[in-house]
N, C-alpha and C. Protein backbone atom coordinates (compact mmCIF):
# COMPACT_ATOMS: atom_id res chain seq x y z
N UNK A 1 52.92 31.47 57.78
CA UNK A 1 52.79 30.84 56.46
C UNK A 1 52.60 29.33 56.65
N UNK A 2 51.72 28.32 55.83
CA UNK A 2 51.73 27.35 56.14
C UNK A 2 52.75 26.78 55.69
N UNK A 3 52.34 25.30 55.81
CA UNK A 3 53.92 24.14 55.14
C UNK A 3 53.63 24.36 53.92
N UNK A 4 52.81 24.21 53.19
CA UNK A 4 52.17 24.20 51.95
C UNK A 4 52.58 25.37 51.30
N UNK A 5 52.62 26.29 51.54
CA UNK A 5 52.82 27.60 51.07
C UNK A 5 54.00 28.71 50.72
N UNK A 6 55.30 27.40 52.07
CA UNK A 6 56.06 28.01 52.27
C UNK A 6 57.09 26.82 51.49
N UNK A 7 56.19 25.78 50.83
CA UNK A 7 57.29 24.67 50.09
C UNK A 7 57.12 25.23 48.74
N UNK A 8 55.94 26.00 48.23
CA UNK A 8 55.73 26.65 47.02
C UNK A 8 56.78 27.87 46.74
N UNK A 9 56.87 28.94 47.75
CA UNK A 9 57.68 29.67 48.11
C UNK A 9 59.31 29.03 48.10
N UNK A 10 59.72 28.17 47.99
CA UNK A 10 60.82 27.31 48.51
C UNK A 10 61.35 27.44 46.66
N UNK A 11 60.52 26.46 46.23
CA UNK A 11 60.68 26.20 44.72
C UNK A 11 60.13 27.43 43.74
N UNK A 12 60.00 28.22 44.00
CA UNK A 12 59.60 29.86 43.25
C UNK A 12 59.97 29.90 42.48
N UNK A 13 61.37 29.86 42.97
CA UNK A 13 62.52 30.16 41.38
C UNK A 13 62.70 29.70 40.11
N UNK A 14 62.57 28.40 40.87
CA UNK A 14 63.01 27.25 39.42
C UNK A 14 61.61 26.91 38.61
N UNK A 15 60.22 27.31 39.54
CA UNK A 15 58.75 27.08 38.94
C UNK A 15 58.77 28.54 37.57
N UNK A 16 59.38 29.53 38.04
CA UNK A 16 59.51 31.17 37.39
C UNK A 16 60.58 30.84 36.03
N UNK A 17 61.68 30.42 36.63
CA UNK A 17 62.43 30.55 35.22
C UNK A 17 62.41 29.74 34.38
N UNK A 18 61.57 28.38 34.60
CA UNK A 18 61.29 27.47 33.78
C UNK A 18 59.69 27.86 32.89
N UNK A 19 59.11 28.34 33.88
CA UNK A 19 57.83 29.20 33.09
C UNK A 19 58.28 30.51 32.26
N UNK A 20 59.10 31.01 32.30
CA UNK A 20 59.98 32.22 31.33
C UNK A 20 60.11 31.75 30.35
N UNK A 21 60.85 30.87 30.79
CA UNK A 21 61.77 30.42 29.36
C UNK A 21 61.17 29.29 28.51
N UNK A 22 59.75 28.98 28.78
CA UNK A 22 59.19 28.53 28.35
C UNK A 22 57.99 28.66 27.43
N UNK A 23 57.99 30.37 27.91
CA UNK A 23 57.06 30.83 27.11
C UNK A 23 57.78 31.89 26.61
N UNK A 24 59.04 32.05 26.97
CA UNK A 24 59.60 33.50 26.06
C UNK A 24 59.35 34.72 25.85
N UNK A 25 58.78 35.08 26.71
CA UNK A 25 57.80 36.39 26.45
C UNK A 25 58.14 37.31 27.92
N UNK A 26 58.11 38.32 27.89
CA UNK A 26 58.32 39.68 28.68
C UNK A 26 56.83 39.37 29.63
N UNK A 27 56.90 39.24 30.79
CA UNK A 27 56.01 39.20 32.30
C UNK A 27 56.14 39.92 33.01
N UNK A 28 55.22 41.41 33.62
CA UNK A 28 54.98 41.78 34.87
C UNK A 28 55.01 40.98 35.76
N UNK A 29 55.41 41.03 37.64
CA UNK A 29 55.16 40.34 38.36
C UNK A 29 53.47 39.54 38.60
N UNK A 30 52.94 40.83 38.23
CA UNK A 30 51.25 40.31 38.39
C UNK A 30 51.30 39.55 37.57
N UNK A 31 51.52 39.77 36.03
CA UNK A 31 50.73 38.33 34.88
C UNK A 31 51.34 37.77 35.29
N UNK A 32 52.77 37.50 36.16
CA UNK A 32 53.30 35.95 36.41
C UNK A 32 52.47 35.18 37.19
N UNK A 33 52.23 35.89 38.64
CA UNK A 33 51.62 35.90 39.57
C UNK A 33 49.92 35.46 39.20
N UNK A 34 49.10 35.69 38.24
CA UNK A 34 47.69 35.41 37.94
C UNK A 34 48.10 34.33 37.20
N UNK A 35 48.89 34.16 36.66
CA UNK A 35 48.79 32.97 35.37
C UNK A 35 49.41 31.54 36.63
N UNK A 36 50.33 31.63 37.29
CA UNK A 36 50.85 30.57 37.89
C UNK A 36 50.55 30.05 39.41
N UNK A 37 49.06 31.41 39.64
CA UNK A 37 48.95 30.84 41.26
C UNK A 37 48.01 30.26 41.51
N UNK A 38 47.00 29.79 40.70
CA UNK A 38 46.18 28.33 40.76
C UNK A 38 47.09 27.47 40.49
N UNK A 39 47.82 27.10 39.53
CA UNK A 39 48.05 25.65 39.66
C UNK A 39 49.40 25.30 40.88
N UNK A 40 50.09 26.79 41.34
CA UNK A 40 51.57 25.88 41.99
C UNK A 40 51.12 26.73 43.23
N UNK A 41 50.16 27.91 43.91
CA UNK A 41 49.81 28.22 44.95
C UNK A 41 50.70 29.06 45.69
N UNK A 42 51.16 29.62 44.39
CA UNK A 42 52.38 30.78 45.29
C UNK A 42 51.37 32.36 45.39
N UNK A 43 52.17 32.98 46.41
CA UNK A 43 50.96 34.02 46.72
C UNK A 43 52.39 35.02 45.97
N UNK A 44 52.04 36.32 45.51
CA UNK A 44 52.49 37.49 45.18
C UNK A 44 54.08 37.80 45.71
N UNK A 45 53.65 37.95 46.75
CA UNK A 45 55.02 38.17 47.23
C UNK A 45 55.90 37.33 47.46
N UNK A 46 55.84 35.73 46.98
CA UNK A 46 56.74 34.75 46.75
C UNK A 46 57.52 35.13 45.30
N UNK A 47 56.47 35.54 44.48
CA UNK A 47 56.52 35.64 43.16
C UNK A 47 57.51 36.90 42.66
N UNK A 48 57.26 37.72 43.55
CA UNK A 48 57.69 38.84 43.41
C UNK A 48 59.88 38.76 43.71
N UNK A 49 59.47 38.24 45.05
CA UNK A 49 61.02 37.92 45.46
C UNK A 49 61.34 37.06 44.66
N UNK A 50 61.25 36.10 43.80
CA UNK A 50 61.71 35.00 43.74
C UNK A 50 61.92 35.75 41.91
N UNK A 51 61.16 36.24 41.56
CA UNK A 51 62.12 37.42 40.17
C UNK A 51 63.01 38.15 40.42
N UNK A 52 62.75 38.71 41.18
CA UNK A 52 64.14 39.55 41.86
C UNK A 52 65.34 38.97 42.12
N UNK A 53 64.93 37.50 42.85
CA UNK A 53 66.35 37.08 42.91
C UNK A 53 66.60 36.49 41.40
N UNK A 54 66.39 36.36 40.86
CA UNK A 54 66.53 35.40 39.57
C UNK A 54 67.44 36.29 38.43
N UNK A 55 66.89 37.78 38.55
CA UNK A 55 67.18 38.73 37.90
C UNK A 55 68.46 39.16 38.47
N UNK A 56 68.76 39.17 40.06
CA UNK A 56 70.45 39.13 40.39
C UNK A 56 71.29 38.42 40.19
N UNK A 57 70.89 37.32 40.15
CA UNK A 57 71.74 35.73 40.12
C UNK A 57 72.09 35.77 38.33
N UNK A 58 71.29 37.20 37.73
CA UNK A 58 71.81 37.04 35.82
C UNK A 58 70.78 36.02 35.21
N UNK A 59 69.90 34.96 35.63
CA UNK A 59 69.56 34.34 34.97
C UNK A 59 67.90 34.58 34.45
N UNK A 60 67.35 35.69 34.69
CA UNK A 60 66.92 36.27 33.50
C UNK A 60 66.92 38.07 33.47
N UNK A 61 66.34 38.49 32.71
CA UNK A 61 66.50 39.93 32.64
C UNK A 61 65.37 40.80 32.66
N UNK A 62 65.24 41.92 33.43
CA UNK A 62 64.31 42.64 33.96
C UNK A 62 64.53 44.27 33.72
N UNK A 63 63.13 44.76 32.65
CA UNK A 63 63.45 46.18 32.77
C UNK A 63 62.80 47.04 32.61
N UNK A 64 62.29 48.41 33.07
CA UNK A 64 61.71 49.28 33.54
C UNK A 64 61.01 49.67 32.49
N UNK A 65 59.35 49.75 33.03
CA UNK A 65 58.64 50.65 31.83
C UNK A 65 57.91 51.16 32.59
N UNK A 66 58.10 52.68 32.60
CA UNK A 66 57.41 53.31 33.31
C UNK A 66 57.74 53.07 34.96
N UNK A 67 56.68 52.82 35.65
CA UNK A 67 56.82 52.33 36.90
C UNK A 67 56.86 51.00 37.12
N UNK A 68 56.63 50.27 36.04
CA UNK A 68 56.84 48.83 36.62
C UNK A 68 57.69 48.31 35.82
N UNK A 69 58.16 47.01 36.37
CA UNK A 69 59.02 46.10 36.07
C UNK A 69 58.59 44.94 35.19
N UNK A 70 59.57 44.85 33.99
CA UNK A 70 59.63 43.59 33.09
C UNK A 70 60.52 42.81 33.66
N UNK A 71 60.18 41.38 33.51
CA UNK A 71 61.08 39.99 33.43
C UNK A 71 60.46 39.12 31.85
N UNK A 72 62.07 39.00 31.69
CA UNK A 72 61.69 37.96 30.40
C UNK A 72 62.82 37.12 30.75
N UNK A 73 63.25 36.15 29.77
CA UNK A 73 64.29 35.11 29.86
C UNK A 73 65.66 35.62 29.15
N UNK A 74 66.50 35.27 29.51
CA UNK A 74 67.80 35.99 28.98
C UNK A 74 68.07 35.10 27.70
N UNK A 75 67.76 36.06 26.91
CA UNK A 75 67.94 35.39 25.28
C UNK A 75 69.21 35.27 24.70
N UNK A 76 70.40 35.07 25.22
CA UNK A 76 71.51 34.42 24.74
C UNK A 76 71.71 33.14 25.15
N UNK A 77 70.96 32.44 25.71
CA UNK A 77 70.63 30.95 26.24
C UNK A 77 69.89 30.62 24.98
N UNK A 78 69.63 30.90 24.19
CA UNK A 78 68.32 30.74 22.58
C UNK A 78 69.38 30.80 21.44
N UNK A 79 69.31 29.98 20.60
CA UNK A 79 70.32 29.81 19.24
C UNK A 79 69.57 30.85 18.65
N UNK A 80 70.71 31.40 17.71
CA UNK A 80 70.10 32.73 16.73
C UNK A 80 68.63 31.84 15.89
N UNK A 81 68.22 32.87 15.12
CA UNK A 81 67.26 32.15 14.55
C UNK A 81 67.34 33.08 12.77
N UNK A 82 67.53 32.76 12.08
CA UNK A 82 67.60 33.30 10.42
C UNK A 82 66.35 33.46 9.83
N UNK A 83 66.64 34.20 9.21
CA UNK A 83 65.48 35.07 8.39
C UNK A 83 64.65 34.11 7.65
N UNK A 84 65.04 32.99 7.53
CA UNK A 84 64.60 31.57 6.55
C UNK A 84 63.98 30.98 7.79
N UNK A 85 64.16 30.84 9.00
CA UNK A 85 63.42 29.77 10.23
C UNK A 85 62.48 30.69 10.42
N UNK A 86 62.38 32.12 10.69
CA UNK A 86 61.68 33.26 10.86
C UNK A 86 60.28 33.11 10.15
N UNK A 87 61.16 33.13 8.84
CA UNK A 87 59.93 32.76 7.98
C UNK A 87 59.31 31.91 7.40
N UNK A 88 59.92 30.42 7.43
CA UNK A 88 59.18 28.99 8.46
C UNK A 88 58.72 28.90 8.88
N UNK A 89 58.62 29.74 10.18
CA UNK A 89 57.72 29.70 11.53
C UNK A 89 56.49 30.49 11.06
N UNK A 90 56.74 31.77 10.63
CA UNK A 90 55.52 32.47 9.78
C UNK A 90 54.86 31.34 9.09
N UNK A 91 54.97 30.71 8.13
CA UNK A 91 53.93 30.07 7.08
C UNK A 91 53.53 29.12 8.11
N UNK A 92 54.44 28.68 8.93
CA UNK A 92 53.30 27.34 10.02
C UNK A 92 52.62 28.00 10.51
N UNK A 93 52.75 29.28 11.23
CA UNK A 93 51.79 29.51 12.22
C UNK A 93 50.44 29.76 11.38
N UNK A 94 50.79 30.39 10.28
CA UNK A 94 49.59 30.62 9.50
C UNK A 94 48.83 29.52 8.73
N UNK A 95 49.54 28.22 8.52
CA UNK A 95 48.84 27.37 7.95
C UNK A 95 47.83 26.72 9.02
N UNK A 96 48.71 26.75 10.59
CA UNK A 96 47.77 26.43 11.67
C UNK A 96 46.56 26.90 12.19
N UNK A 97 46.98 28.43 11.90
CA UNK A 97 45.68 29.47 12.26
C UNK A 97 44.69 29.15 11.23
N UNK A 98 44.92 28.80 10.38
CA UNK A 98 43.86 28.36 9.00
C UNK A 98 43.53 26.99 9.56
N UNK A 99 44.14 25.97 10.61
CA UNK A 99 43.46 24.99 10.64
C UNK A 99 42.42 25.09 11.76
N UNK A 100 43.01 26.12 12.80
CA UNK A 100 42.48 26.04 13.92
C UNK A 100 41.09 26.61 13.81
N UNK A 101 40.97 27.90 12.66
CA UNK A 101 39.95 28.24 12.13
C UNK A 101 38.77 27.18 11.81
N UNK A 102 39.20 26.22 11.38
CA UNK A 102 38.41 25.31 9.99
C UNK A 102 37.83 24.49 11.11
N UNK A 103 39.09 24.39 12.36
CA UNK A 103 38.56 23.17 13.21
C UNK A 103 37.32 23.63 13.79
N UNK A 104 37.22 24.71 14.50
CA UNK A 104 36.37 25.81 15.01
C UNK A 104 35.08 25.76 14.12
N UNK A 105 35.20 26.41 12.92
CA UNK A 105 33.94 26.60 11.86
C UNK A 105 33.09 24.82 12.28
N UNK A 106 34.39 23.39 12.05
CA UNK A 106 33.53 22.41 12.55
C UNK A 106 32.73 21.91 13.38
N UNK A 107 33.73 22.58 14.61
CA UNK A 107 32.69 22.23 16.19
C UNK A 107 31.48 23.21 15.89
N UNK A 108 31.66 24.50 15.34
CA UNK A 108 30.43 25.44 15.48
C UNK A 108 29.37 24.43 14.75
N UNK A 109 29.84 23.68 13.36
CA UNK A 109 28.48 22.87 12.99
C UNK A 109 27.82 21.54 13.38
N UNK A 110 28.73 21.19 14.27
CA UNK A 110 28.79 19.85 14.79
C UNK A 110 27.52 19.88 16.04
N UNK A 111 27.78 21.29 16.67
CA UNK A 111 27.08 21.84 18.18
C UNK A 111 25.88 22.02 17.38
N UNK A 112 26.06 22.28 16.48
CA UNK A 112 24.49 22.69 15.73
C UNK A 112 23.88 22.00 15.79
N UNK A 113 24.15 20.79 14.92
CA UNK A 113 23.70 19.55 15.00
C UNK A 113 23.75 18.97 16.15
N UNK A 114 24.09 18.54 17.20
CA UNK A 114 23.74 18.29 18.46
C UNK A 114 22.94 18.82 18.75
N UNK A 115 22.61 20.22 19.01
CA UNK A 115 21.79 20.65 19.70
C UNK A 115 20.25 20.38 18.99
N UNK A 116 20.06 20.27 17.56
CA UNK A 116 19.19 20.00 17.00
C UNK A 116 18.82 18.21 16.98
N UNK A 117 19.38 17.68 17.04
CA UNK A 117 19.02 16.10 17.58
C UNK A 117 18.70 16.31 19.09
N UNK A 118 19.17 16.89 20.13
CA UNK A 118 18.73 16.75 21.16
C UNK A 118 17.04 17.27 21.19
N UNK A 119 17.17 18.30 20.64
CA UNK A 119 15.31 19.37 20.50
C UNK A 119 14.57 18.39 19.83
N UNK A 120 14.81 17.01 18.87
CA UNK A 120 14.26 16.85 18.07
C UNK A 120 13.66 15.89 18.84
N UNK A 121 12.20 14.95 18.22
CA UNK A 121 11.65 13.66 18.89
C UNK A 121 12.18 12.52 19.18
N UNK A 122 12.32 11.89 20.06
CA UNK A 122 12.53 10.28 19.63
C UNK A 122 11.92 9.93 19.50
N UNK A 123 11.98 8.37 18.88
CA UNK A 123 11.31 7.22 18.11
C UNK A 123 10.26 7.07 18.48
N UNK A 124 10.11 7.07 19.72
CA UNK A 124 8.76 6.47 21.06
C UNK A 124 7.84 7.77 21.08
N UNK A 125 8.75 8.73 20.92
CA UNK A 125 7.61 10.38 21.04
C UNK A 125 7.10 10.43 19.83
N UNK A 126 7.65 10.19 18.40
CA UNK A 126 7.12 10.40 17.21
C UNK A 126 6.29 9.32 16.81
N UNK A 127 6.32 8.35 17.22
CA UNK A 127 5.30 7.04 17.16
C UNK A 127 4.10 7.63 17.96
N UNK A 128 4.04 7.97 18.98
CA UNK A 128 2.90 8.65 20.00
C UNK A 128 2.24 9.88 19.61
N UNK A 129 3.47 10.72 19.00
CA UNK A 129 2.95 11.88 18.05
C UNK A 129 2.08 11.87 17.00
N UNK A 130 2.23 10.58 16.16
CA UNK A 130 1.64 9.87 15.22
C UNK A 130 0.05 9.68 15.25
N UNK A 131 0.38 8.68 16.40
CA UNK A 131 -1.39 8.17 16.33
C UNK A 131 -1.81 8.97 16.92
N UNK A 132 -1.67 10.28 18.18
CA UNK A 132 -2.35 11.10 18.25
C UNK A 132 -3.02 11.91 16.95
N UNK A 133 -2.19 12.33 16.07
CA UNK A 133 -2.75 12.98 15.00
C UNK A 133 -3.60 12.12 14.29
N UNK A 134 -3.31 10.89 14.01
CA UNK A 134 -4.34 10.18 13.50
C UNK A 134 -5.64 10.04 13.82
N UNK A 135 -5.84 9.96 15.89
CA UNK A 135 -6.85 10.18 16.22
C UNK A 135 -7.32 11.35 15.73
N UNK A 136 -6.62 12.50 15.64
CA UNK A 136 -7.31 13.99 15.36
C UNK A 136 -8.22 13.89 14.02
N UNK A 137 -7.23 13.56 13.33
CA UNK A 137 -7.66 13.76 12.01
C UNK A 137 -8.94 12.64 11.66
N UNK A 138 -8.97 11.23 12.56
CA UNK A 138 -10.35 10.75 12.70
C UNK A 138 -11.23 11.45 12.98
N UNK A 139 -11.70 12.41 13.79
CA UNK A 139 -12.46 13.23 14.54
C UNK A 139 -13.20 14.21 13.74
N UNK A 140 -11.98 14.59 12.97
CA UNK A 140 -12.12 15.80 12.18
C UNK A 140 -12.91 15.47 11.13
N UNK A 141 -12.72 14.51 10.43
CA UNK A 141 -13.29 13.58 9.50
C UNK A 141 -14.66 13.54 9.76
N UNK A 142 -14.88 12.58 11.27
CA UNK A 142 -16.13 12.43 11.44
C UNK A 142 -17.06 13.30 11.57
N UNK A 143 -16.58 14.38 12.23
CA UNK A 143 -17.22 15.70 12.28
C UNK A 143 -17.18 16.46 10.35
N UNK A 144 -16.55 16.38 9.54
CA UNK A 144 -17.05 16.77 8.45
C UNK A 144 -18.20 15.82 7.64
N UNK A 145 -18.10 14.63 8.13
CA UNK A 145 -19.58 13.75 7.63
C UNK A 145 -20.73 14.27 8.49
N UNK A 146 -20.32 14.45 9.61
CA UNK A 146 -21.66 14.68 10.37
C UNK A 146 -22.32 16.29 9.64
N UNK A 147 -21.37 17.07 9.00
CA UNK A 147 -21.79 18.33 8.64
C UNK A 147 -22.40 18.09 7.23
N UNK A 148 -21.90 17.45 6.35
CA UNK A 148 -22.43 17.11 5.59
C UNK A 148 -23.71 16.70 5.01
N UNK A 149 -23.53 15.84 6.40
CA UNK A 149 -25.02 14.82 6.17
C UNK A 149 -26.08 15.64 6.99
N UNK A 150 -26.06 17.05 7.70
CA UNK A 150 -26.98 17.59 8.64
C UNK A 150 -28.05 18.18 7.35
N UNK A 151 -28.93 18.34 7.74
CA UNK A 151 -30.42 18.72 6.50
C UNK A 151 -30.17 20.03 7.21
N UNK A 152 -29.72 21.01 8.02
CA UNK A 152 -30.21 22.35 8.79
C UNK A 152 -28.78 23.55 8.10
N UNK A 153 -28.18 23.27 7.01
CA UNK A 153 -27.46 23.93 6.13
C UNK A 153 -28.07 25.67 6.66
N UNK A 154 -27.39 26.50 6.79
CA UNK A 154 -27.62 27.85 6.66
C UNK A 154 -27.54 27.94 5.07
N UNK A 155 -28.90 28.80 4.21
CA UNK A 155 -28.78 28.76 3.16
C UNK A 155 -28.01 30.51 2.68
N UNK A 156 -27.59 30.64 1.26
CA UNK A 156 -27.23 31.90 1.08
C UNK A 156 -27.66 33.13 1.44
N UNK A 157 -28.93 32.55 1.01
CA UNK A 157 -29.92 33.90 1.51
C UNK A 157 -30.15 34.17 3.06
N UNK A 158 -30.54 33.14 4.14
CA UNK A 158 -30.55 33.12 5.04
C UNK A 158 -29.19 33.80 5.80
N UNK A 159 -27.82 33.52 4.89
CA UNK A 159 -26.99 33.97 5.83
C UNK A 159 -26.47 35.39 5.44
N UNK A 160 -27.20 35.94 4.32
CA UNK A 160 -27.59 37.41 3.78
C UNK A 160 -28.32 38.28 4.58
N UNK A 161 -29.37 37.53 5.03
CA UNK A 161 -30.43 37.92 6.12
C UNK A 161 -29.56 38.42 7.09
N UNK A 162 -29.24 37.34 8.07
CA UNK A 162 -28.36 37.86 8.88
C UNK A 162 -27.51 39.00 9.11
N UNK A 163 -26.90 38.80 7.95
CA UNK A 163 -25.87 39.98 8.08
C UNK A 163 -26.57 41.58 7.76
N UNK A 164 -27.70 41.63 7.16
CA UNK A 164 -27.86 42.85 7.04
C UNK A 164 -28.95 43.22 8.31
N UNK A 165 -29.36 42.37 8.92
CA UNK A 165 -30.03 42.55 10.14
C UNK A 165 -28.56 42.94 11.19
N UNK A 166 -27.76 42.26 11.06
CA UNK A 166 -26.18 42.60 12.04
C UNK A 166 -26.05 43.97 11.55
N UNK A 167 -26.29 44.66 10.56
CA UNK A 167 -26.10 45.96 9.68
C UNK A 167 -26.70 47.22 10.57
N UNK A 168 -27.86 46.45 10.30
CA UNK A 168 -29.31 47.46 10.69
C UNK A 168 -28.63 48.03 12.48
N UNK A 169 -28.75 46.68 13.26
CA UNK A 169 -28.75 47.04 14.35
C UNK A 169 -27.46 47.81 15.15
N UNK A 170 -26.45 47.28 14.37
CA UNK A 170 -25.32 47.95 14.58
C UNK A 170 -25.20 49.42 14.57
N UNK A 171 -25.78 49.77 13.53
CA UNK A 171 -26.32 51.36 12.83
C UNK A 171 -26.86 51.86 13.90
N UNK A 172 -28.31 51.25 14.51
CA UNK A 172 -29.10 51.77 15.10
C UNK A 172 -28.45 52.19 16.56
N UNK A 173 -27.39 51.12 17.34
CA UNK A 173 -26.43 51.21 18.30
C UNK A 173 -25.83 52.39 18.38
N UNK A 174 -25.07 52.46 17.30
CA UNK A 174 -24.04 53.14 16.79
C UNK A 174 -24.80 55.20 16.63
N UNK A 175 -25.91 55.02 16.61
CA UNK A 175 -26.76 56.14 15.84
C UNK A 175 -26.55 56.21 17.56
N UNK A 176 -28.15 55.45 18.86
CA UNK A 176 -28.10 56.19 19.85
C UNK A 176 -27.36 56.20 20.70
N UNK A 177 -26.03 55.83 20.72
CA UNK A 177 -24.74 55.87 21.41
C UNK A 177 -24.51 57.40 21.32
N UNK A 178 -24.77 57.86 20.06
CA UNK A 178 -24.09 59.19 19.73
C UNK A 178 -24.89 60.05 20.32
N UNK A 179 -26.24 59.86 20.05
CA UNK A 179 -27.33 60.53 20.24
C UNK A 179 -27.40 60.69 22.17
N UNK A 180 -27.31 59.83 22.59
CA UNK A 180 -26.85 60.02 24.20
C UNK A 180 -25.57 60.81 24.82
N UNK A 181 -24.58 60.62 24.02
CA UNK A 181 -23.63 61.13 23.92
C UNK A 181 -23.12 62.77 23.80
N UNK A 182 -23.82 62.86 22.84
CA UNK A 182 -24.02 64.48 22.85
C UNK A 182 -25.20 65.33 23.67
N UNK A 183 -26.06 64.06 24.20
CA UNK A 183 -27.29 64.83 25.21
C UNK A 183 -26.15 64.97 26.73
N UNK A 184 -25.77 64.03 26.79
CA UNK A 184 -25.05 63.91 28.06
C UNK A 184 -23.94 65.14 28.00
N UNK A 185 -23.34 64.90 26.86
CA UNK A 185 -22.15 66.45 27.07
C UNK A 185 -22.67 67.80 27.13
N UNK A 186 -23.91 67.45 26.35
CA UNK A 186 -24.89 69.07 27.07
C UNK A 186 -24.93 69.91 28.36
N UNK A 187 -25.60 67.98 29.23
CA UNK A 187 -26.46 68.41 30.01
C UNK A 187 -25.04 68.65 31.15
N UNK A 188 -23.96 68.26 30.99
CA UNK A 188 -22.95 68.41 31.83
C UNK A 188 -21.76 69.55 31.86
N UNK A 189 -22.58 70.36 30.89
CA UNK A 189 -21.64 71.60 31.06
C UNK A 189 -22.34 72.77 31.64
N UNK A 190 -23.18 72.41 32.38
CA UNK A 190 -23.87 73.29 33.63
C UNK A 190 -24.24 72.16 34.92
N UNK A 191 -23.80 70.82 34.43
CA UNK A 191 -24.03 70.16 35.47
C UNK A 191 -22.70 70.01 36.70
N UNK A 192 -23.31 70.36 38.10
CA UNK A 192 -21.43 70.70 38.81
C UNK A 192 -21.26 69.08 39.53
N UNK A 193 -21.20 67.97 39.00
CA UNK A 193 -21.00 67.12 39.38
C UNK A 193 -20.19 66.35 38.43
N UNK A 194 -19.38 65.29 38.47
CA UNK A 194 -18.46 64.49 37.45
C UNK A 194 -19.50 63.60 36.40
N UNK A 195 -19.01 63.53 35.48
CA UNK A 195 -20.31 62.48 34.37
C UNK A 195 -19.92 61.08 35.19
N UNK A 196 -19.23 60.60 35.79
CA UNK A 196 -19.70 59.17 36.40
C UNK A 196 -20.47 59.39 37.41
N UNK A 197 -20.52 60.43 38.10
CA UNK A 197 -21.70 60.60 39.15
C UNK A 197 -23.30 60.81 38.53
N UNK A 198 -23.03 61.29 37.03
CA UNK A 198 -24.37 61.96 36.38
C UNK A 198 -24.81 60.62 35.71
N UNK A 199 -24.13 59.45 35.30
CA UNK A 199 -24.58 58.64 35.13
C UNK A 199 -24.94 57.63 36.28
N UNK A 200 -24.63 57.27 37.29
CA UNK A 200 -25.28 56.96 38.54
C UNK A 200 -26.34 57.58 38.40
N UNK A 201 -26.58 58.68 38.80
CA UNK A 201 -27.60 59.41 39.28
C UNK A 201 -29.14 59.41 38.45
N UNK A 202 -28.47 59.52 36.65
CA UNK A 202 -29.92 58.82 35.85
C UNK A 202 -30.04 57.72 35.73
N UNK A 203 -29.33 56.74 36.01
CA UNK A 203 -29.52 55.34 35.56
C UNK A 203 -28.65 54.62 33.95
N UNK A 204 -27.80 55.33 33.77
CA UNK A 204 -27.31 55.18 32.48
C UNK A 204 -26.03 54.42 32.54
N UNK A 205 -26.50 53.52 31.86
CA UNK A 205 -25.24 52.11 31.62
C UNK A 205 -24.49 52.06 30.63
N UNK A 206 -23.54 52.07 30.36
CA UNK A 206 -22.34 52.43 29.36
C UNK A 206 -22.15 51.03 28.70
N UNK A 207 -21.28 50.99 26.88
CA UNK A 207 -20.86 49.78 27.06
C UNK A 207 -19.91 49.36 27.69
N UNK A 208 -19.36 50.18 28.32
CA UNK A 208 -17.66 49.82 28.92
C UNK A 208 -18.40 49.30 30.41
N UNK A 209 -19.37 49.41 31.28
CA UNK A 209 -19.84 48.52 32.27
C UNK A 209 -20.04 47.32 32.21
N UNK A 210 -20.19 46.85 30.75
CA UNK A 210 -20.39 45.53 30.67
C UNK A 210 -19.94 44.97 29.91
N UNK A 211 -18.48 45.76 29.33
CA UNK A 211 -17.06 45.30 28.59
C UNK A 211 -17.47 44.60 27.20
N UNK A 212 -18.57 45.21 26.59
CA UNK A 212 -19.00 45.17 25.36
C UNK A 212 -18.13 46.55 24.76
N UNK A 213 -18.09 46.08 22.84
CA UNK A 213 -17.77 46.89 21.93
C UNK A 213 -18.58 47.23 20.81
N UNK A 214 -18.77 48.62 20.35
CA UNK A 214 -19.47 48.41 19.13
C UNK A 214 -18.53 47.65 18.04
N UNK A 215 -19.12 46.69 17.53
CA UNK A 215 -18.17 46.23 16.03
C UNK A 215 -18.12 47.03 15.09
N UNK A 216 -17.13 47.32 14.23
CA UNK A 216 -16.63 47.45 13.21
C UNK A 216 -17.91 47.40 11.96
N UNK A 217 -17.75 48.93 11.32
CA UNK A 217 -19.02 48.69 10.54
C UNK A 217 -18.86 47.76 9.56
């Protein structure tokens, strides 16, 4: 055991029954043992002996549940307490739990707000943010005069034209797509080869070779 370990071990006792009786409450060796061996560096089996003796010496009290062992603090060392302090202690704890609540609900809006000033711009980014858009919106500008002022307007009719010529040909697509389509499923149900080999073999180019779609009528 080191020096260190074995001066922790040394003072066990008085680190145990002052942590008992300080928190008042019924302790397994383990919750003593997890709650007090980061900060004072006692290992288990310091912890363990050093209840045991504490519990012979009378100065606190230890008792069986099940297979393991309780230690709490020997509560005739504690002034009685009356049904009036009892219920004293009730309305504080509850007026506290209502504060500790409220305090809580605050940090939750406080973090909010932090975290939303941090996401947000500074002065120097929103100034920069600024005249960028300004440039944009120059641009945009200039480019709607330049449209304006162009003499080469697509007229109504012209862009009527269009679209029913986009009509026509689409149709016509759309018509010998099918029309190939059903020659090909013909000719391939006596043909003993796969249809990607039967299209190799005539020369027939799909739109999916050249990752074209028919549009939407």
């Amino acid at each position: 055991m080191s020096k260190g370990r074995a001066e922790a071990a040394a003072g066990a006792p008085g680190i145990l029954l002052r942590y008992l009786q300080e928190q008042n409450r019924p302790y397994s060796a383990q919750d003593v043992f997890g709650n007090l061996q980061r900060e004072h560096g006692l290992g288990k089996a310091a912890v363990v002996k050093a209840l045991e003796q504490l519990a012979q010496q009378g100065k606190i009290k230890e008792k069986m549940y099940g297979k393991q062992k309780i230690y709490f603090a020997d509560q005739d060392q504690f002034d009685m307490v009356s049904d009036a302090d009892l219920q004293g202690l009730d309305t504080k704890i509850v007026a506290l739990t209502a504060k500790v609540q409220s305090l809580q609900q605050s940090c939750r809006h406080m973090e909010a707000e932090l975290k939303e000033l941090t996401s947000a711009l500074t002065t120097p980014e929103m100034q920069k943010e600024i005249q960028e858009l300004k440039k944009e919106c120059a641009g945009y500008r200039e480019r709607l005069k330049n449209i304006k002022a162009a003499t080469n307007h697509v007229t109504p009719e012209e862009k009527e034209q269009v679209y029913r010529e986009r009509q026509k040909y689409c149709k016509e697509w759309r018509k010998r797509k099918r029309m190939v389509t059903e020659l090909s499923d013909a000719i391939l149900e006596g043909y003993p080869k796969s249809k990607k080999q039967f299209f190799e073999e005539v020369g027939i180019e799909t739109d999916e070779d050249y990752n074209v779609k028919l549009p939407d009528p």
